[in-house]
Protein backbone atom coordinates (compact mmCIF):
# COMPACT_ATOMS: atom_id res chain seq x y z
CA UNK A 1 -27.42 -15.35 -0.30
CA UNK A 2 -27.58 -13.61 3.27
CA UNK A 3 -23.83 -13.00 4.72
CA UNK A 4 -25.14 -16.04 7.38
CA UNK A 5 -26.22 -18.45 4.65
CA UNK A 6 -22.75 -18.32 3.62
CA UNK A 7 -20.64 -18.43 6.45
CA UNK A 8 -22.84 -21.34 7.61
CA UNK A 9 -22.07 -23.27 3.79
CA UNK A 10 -18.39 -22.22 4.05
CA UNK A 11 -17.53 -23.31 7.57
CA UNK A 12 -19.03 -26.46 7.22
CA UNK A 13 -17.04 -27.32 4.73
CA UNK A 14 -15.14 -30.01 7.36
CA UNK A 15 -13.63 -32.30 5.24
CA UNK A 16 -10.71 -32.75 2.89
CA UNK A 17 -13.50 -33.67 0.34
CA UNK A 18 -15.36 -30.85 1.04
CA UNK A 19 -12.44 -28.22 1.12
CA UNK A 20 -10.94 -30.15 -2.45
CA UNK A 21 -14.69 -29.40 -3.87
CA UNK A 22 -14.79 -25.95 -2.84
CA UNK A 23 -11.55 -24.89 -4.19
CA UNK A 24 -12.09 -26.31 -7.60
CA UNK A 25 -15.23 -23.70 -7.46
CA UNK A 26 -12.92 -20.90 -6.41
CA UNK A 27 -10.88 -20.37 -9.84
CA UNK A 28 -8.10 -17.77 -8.17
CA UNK A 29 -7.35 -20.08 -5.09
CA UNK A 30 -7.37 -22.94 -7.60
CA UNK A 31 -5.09 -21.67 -10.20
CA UNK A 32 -2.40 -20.57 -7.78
CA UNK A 33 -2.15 -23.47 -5.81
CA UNK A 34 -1.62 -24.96 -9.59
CA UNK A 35 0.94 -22.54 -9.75
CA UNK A 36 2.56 -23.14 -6.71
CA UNK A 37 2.46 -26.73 -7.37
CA UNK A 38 4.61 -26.28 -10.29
CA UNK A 39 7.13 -24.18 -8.80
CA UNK A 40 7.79 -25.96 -5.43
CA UNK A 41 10.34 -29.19 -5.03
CA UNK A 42 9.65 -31.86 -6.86
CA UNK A 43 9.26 -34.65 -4.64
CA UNK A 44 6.20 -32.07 -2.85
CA UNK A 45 4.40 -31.83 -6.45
CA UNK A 46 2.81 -35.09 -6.42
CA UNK A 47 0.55 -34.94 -3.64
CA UNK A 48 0.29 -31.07 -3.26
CA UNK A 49 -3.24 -30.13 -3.86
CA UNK A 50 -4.61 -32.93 -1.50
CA UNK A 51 -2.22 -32.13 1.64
CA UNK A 52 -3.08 -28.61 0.98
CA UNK A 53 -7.43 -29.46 1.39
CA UNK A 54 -6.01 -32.08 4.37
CA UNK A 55 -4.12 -29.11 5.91
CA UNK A 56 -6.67 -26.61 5.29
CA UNK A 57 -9.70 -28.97 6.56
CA UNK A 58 -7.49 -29.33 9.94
CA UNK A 59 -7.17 -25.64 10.45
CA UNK A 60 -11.06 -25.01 9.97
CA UNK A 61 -11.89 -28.57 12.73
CA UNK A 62 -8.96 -26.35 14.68
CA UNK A 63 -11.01 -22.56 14.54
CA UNK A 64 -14.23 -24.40 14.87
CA UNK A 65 -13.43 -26.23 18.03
CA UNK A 66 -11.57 -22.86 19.53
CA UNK A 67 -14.68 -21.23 18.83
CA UNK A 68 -17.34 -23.58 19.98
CA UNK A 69 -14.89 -23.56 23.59
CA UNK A 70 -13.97 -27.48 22.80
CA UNK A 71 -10.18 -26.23 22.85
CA UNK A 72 -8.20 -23.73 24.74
CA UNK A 73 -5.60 -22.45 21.84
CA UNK A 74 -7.22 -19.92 19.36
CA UNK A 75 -5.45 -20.84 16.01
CA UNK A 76 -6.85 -17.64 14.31
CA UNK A 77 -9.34 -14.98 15.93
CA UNK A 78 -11.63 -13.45 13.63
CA UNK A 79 -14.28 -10.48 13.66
CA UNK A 80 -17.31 -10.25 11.33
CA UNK A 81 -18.45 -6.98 9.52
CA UNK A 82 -20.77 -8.82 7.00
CA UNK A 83 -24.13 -7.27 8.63
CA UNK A 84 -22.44 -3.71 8.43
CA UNK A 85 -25.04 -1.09 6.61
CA UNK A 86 -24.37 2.02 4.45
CA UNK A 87 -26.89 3.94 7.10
CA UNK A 88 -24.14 4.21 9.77
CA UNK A 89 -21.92 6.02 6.88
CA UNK A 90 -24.36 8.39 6.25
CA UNK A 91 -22.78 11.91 5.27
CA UNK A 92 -18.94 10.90 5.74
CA UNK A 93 -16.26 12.87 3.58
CA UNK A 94 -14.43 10.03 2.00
CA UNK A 95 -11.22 11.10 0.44
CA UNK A 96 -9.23 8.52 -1.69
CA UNK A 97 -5.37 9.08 -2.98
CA UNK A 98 -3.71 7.02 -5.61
CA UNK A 99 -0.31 8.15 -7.78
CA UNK A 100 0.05 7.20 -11.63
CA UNK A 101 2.97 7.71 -13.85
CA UNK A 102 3.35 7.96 -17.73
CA UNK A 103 5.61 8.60 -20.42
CA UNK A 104 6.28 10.10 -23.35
CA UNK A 105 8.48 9.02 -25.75
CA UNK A 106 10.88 11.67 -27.41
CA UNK A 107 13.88 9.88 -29.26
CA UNK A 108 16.30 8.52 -26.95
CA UNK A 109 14.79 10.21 -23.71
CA UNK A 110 11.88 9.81 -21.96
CA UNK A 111 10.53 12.21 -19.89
CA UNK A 112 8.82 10.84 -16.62
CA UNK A 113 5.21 12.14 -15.49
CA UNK A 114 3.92 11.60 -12.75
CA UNK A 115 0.44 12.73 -10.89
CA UNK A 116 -1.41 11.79 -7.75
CA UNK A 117 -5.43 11.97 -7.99
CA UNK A 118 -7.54 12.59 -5.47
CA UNK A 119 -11.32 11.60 -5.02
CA UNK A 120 -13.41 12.79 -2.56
CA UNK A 121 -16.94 12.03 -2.14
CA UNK A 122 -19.41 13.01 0.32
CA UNK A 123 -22.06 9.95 1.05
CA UNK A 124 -25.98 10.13 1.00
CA UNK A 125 -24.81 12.85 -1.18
CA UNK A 126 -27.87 13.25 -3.97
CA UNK A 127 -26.07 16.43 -5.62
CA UNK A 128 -23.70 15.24 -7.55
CA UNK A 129 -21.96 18.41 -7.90
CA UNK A 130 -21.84 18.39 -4.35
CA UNK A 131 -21.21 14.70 -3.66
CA UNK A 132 -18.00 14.24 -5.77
CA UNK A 133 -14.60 16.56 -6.35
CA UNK A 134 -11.23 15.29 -7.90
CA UNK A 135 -8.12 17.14 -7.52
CA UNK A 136 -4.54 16.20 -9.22
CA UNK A 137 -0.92 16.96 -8.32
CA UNK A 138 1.35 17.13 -11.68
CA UNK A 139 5.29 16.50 -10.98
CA UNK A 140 7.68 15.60 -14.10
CA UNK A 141 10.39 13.78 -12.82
CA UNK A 142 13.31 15.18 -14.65
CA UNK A 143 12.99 18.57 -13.23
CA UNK A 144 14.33 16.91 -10.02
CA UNK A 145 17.88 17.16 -9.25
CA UNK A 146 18.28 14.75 -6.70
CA UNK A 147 17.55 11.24 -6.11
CA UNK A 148 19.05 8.14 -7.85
CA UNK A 149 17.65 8.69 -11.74
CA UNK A 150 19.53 5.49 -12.73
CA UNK A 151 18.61 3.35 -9.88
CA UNK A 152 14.82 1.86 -11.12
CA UNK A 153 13.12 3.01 -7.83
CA UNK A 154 13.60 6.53 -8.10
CA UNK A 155 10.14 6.44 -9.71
CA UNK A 156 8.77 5.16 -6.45
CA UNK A 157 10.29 7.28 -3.88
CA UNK A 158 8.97 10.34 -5.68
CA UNK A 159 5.57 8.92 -6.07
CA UNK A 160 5.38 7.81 -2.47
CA UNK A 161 7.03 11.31 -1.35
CA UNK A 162 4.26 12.80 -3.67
CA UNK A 163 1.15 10.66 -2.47
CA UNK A 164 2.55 11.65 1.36
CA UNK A 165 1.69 15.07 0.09
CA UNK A 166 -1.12 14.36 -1.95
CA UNK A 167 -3.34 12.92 1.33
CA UNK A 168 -1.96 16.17 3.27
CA UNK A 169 -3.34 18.63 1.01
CA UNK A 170 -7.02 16.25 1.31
CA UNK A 171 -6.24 16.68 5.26
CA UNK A 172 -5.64 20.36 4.97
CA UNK A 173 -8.16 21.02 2.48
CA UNK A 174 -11.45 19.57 4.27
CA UNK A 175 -11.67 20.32 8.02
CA UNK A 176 -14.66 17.57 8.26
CA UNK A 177 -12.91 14.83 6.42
CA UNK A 178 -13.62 11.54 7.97
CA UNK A 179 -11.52 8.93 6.21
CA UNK A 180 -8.68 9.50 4.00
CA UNK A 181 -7.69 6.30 1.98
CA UNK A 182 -4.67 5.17 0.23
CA UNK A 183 -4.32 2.79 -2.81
CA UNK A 184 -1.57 0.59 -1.69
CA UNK A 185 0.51 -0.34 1.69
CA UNK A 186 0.02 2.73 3.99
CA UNK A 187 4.23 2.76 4.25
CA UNK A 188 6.08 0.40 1.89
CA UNK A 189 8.83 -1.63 2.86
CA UNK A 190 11.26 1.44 2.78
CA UNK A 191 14.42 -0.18 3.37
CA UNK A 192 14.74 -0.81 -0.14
CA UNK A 193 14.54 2.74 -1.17
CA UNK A 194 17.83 3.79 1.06
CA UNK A 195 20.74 5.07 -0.42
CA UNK A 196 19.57 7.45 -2.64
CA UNK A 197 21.19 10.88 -3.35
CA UNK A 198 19.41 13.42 -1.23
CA UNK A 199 16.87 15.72 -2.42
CA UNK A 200 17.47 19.69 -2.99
CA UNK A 201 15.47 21.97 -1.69
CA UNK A 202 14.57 22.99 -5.21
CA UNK A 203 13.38 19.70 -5.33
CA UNK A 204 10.95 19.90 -2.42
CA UNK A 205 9.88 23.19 -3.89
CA UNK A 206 8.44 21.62 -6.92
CA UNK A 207 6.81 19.22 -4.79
CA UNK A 208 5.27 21.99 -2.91
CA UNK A 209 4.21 24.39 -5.51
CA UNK A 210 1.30 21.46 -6.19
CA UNK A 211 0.85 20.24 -3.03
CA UNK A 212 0.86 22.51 -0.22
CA UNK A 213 -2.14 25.13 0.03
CA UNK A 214 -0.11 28.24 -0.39
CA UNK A 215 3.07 29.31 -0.06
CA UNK A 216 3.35 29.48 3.86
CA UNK A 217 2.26 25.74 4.45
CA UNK A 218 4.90 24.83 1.96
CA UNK A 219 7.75 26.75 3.69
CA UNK A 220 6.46 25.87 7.04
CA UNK A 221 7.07 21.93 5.87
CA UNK A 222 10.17 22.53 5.01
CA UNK A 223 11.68 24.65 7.58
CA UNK A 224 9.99 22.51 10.27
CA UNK A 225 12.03 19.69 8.59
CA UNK A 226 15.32 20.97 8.66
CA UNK A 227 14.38 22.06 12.37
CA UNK A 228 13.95 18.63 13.35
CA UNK A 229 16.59 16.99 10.81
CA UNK A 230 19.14 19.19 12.94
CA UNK A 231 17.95 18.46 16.19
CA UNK A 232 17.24 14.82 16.36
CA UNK A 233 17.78 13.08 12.88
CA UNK A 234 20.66 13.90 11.25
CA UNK A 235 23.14 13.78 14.15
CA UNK A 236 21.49 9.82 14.26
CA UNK A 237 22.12 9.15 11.19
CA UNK A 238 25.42 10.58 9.92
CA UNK A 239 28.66 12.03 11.64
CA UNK A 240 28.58 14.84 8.54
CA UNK A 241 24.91 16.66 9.85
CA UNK A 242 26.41 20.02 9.40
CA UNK A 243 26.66 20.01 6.16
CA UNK A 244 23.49 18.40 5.65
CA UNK A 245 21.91 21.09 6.90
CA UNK A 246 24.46 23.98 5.81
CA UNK A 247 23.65 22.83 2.26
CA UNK A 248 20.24 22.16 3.43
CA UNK A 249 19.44 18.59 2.01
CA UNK A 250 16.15 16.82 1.96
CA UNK A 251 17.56 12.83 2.57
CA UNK A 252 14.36 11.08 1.04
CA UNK A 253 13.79 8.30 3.34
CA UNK A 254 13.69 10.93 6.10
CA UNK A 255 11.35 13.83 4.37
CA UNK A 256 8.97 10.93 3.73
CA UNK A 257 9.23 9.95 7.92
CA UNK A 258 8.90 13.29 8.72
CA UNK A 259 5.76 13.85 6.25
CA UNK A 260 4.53 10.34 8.15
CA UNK A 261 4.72 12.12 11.27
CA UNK A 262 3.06 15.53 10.07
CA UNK A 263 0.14 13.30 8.47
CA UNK A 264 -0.82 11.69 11.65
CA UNK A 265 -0.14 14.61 13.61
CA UNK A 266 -2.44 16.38 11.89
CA UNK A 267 -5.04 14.27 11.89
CA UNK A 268 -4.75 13.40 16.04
CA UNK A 269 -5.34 17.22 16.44
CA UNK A 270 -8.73 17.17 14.87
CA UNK A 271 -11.58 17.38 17.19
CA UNK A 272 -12.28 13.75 15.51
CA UNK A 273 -9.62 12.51 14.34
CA UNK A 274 -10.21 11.27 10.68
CA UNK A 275 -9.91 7.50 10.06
CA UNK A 276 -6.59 6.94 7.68
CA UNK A 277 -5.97 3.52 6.26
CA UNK A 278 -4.09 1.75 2.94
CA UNK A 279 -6.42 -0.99 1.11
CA UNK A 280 -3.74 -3.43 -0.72
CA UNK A 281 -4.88 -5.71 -3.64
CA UNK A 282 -2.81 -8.92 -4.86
CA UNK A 283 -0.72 -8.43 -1.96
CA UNK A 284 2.44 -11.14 -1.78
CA UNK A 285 3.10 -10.98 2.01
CA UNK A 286 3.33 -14.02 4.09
CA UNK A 287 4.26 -12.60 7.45
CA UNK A 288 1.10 -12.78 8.88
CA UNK A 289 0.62 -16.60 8.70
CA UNK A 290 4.34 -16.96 9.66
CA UNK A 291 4.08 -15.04 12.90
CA UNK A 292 0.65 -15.28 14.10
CA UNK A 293 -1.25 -18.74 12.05
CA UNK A 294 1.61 -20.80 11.75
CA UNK A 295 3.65 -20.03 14.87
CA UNK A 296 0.12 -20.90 16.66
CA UNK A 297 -0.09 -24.08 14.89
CA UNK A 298 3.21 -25.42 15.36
CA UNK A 299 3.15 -24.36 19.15
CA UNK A 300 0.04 -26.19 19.59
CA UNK A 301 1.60 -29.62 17.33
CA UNK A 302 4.27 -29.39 20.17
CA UNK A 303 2.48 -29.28 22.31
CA UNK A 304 0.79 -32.48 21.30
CA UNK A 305 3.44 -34.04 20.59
CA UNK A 306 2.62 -34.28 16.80
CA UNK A 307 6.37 -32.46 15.65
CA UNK A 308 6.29 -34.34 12.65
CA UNK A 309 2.40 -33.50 11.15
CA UNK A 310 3.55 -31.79 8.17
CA UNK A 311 7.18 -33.79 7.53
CA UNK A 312 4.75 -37.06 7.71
CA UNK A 313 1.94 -35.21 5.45
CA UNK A 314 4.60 -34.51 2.68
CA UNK A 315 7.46 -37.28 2.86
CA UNK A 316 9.88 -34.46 4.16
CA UNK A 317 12.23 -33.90 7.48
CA UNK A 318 13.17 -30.09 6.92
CA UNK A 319 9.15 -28.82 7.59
CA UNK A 320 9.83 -28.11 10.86
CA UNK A 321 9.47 -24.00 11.37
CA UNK A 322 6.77 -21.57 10.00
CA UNK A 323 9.57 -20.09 7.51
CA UNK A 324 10.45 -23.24 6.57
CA UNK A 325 7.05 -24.60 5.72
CA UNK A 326 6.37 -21.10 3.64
CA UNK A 327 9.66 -21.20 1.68
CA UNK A 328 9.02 -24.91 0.81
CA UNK A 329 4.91 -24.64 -0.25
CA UNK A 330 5.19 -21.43 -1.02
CA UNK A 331 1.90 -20.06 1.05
CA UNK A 332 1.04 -16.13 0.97
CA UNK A 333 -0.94 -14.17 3.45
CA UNK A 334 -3.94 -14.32 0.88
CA UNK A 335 -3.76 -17.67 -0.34
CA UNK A 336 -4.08 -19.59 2.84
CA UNK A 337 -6.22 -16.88 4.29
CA UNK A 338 -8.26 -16.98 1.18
CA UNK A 339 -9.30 -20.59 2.09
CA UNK A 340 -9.98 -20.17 6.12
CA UNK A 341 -11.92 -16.81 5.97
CA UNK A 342 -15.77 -16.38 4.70
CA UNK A 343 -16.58 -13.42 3.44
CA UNK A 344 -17.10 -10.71 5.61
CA UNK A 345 -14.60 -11.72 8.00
CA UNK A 346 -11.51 -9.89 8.92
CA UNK A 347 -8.63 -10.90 11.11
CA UNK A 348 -6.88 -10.04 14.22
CA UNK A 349 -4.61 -7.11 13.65
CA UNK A 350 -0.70 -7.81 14.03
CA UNK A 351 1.98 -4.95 13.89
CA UNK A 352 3.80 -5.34 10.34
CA UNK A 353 7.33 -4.60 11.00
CA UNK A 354 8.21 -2.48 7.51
CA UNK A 355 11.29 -1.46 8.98
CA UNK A 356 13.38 -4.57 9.64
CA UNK A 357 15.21 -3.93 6.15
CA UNK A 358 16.85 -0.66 6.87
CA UNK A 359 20.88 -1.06 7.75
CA UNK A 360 23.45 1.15 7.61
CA UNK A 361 24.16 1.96 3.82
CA UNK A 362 25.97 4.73 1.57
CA UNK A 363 24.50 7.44 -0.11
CA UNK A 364 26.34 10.69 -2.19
CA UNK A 365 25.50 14.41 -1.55
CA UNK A 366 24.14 16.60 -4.35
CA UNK A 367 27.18 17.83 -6.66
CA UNK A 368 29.49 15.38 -4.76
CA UNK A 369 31.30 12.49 -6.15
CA UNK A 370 32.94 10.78 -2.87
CA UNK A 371 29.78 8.21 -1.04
CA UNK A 372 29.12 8.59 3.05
CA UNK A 373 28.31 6.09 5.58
CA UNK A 374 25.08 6.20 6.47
CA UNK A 375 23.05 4.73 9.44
CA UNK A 376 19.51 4.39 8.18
CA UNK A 377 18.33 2.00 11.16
CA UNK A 378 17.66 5.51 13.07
CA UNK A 379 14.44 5.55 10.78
CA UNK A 380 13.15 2.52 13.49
CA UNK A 381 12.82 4.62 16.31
CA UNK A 382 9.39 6.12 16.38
CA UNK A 383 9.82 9.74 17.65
CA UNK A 384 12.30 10.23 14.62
CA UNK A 385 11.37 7.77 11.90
CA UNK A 386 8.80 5.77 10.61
CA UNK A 387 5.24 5.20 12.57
CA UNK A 388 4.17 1.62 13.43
CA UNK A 389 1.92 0.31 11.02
CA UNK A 390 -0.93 -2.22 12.15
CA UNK A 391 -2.57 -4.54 9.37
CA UNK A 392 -5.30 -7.41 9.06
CA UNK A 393 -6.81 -9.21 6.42
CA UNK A 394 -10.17 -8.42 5.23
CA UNK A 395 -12.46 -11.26 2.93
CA UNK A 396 -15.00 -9.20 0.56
CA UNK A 397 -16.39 -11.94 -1.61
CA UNK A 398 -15.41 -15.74 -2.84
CA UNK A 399 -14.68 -14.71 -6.27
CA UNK A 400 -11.28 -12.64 -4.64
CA UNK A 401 -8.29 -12.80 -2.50
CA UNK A 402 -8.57 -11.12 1.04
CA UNK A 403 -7.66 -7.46 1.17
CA UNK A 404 -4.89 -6.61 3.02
CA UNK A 405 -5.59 -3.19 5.37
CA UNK A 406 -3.13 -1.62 7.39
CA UNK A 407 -3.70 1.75 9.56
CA UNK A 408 -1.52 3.47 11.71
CA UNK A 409 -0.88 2.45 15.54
CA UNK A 410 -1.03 5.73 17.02
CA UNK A 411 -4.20 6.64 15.80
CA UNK A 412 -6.00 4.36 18.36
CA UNK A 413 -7.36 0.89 18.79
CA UNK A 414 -10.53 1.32 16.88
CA UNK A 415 -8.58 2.00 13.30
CA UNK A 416 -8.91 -1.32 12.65
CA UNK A 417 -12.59 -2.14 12.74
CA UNK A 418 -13.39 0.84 11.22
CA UNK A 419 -10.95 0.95 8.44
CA UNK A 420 -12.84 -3.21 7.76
CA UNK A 421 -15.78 -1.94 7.77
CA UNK A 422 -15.36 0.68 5.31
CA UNK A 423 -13.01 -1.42 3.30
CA UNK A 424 -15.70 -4.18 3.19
CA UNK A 425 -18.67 -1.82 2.04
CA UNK A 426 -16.65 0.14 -0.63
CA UNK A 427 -15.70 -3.03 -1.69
CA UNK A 428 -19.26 -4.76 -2.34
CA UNK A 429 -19.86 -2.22 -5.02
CA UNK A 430 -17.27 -3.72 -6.81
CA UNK A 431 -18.58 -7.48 -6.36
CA UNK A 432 -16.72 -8.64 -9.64
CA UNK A 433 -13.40 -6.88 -9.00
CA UNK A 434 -14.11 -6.78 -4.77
CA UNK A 435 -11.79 -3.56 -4.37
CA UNK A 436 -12.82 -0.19 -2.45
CA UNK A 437 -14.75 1.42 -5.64
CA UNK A 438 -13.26 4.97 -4.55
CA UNK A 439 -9.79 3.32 -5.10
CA UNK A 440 -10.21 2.18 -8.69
CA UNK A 441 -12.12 5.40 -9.21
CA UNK A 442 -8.96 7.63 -8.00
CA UNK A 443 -6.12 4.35 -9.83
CA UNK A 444 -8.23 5.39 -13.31
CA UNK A 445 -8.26 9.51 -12.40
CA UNK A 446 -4.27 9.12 -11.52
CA UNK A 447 -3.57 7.33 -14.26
CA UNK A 448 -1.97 8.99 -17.45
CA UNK A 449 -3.35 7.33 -20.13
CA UNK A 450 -1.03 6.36 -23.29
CA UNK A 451 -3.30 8.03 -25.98
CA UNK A 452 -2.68 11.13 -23.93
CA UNK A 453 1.27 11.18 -23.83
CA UNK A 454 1.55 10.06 -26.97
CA UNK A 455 -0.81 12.67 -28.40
CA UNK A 456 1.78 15.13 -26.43
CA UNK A 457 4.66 12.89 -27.81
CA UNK A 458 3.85 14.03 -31.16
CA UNK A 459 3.06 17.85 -29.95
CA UNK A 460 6.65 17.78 -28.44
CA UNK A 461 8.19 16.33 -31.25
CA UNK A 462 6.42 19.08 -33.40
CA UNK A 463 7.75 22.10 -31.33
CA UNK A 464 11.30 20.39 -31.34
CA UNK A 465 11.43 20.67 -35.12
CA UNK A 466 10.42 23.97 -34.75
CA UNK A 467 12.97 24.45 -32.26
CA UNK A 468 15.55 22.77 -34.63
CA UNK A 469 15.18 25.72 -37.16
CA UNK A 470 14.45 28.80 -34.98
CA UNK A 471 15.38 27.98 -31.67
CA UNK A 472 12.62 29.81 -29.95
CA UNK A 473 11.45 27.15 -27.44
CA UNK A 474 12.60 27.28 -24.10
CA UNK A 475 13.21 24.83 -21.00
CA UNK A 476 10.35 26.35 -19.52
CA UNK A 477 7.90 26.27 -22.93
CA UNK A 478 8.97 22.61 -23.06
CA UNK A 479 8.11 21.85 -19.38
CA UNK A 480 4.64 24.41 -19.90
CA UNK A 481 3.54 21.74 -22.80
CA UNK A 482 4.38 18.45 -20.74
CA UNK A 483 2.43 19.89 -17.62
CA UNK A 484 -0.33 20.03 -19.85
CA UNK A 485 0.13 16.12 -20.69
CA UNK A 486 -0.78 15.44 -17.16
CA UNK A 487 -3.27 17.98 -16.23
CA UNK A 488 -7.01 16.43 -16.16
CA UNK A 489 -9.34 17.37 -19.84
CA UNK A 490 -12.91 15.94 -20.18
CA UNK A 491 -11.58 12.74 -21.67
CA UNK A 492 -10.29 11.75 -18.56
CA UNK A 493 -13.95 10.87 -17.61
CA UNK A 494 -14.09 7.78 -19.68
CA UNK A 495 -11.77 6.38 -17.31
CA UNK A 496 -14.18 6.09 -14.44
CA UNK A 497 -15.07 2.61 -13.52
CA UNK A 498 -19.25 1.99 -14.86
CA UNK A 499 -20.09 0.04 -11.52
């Protein structure tokens, strides 16, 4: 069916009949409003479904008049990319970043492995030696010697710290890239990650040795750093910046600003500036319909003087804000998007505050004991800390959830468009799964599968009976042999995706 045949079936789809009938064909939007019908207040179970398809049937009569000029107030704006063609990608250097972690089990410990994978591919490409290159980045996790090992997100700071570096060396690496895409939020919600105990600089050298293209680039990034920590983002952040730098300390939530900064600084100083985007799957957001759809929708009820539409829909008198009416039904981004977009569409792009999370907090030094105060909201302002991150919601196919994409604001008003159109393409060669295919290509490479660790499990455990006896392996034997748990062999290959 032609991408017109079915926004013309979808949007006609008027009625609370019609929407009720049309969910029960769409088994993810079905099943989770089952869900969520199980897990909101009782005395909203009863008649959830149905004010859901009443609700939902309003909103498309709402777009539908907006669009057809029968209304002033645009409840939701939308752009279509459903006619876009693989001709106007012809020849674009794709590169697509992902980070996986494994284990291996040894006893009581458990060494940490983690590598980022990179897949690049060249389109219209017929060579395939020439169309396709992966490259990994290995890092095991208990060579570090800073960050929070018992605090369960030290994982994640290191993989987003090592992803950061991961798309750098794709940036540095091909002077005619043209997109460079992330598996995942293009900046997480970082606040959560603050407080941990700074990185050494031993630490960023390990990061390094993989990452940067030779030794120069590496202690460029890290002398640039402490430049700028001393200058402008420690004195923010902490009344003890001397030391910082005397003792020259990497705090991880500002390294991974800085390599933020570096990224898209980089990539603005290209004659043409590559497109850089994150593609998020299953995403569990609901700002977007809480500060753009629903905000919209109550201002307009006001407006009609219909305050009570959703307290008279459900027997209620507390539905009365956009928060409210989320925390009570329990509506995500992609749910309720999931049943007003057609595929192909994408919305309006709103600015995702990540940032509104990070407070003053306490972190410890490196070979300290004593905690310091900490002002981590200095990581807002944009010429020190984080970039501004712009997302919208993309619709591949009815068999998924929307796609969540979010680029970077500085890189110019046309991210956006482009990063949906891409998204949308990449995605129709997965039609079953509806996911950029160079994604789940690069999540597979990334990954470290568990026949490989524990094939190395039982190599390690071998040398450390030998060790037992003779005591002839080293710290750095032992760290040669789990390095080779993580680098890429042949067998990796069965892990590419057969679409």
């Amino acid at each position: 069916m032609s991408s017109e045949a079915n926004k013309n079936s979808i949007s006609s789809n008027l009625s609370e009949q019609d929407v009720k009938e049309e969910l029960q064909r769409q088994p993810h939007l079905f099943m989770k409003l089952a869900e969520n019908a199980l897990t909101v207040a009782e005395s909203l179970r009863g008649n959830y479904f149905r004010n859901t398809a009443v609700f939902v049937a309003d909103l498309r009569k709402a777009i539908r008049a907006a669009a057809e000029g029968k209304r002033p107030d645009q409840i939701l704006r939308t752009e279509n990319v459903g006619d876009a063609d693989w001709s106007q990608l012809q020849g674009e250097v794709v590169t697509f970043v992902d980070g996986g972690v494994g284990q291996a089990k040894l006893s009581s410990q458990v060494p940490i492995l983690l590598r980022v994978g990179s897949y690049l591919v060249r389109t219209g490409e017929r060579n395939l030696a020439e169309r396709e290159q992966f490259g990994y980045y290995p890092v095991i996790l208990g060579d570090l010697e800073g960050g929070s090992k018992d605090r369960k997100d030290f994982i994640d700071i290191v993989r987003i710290t090592a992803e950061l570096l991961g798309g750098l060396a794709a940036l540095n690496r091909n002077a005619d890239l043209d997109v460079l895409m992330f598996h995942g939020p293009l900046v997480y919600l970082v606040g959560s990650y603050a407080g941990h105990t700074p990185f050494t600089e031993s630490d960023i050298d390990i990061f390094l040795h993989h990452y940067a293209s030779d030794p120069e680039k590496g202690k460029q990034i890290k002398e640039e750093f402490l430049r700028k920590a001393k200058l402008d983002i420690y004195p923010r952040m902490t009344n003890n910046s001397d030391e910082w730098i005397k003792n020259r300390v990497f705090e991880p939530l500002s390294f991974m600003a800085y390599l933020f900064r570096r990224l898209i600084g980089e990539a603005k100083s290209r004659k043409k500036a590559p497109l850089i985007a994150g593609a998020v799957e299953r995403g569990s957001l609901s700002k977007f319909i809480e500060k753009v759809l629903l905000e919209r929708v109550f201002r307009g009820l006001r407006a009609k003087g219909k305050h009570d539409y959703f307290n008279d829909m459900h027997g209620r008198t507390d539905l009365t804000s956009p928060k409210a009416l989320i925390d009570k039904l329990g509506y995500s981004d992609a749910l309720l998007l999931g049943m007003l977009l057609d595929p192909g569409q994408y919305t309006e792009p709103w600015t995702i505050d990540k940032y509104e999370s990070l407070h003053t907090g306490q972190l410890t030094l490196p070979g300290k004991s004593v905690q310091e105060a900490v002002d981590f909201t200095a990581l807002r302002s944009k010429d020190v800390g984080f970039p501004a991150v712009q997302g919208c919601y993309i619709h591949v196919s009815n068999t998924t959830e929307p796609l969540r994409i979010e680029v970077f604001e500085d890189m110019g008003e046309d991210q956006i468009a482009e990063a949906a159109r891409r998204v949308y393409l990449y995605s129709r060669l997965l039609p079953g799964y509806g996911f950029p295919v160079g994604l789940d290509i690069a999540d597979k490479y990334s990954h470290v599968p568990n026949w490989l660790t524990e094939a190395y499990g039982k190599l390690i455990r071998y040398h450390l009976g030998v060790s037992l006896q003779s005591g002839e392996i080293s710290d750095a034997e032992m760290r040669r042999i789990l390095v080779q748990a993580i680098y890429m062999t042949s067998r990796d290959w069965l892990f590419r995706p057969k679409s």
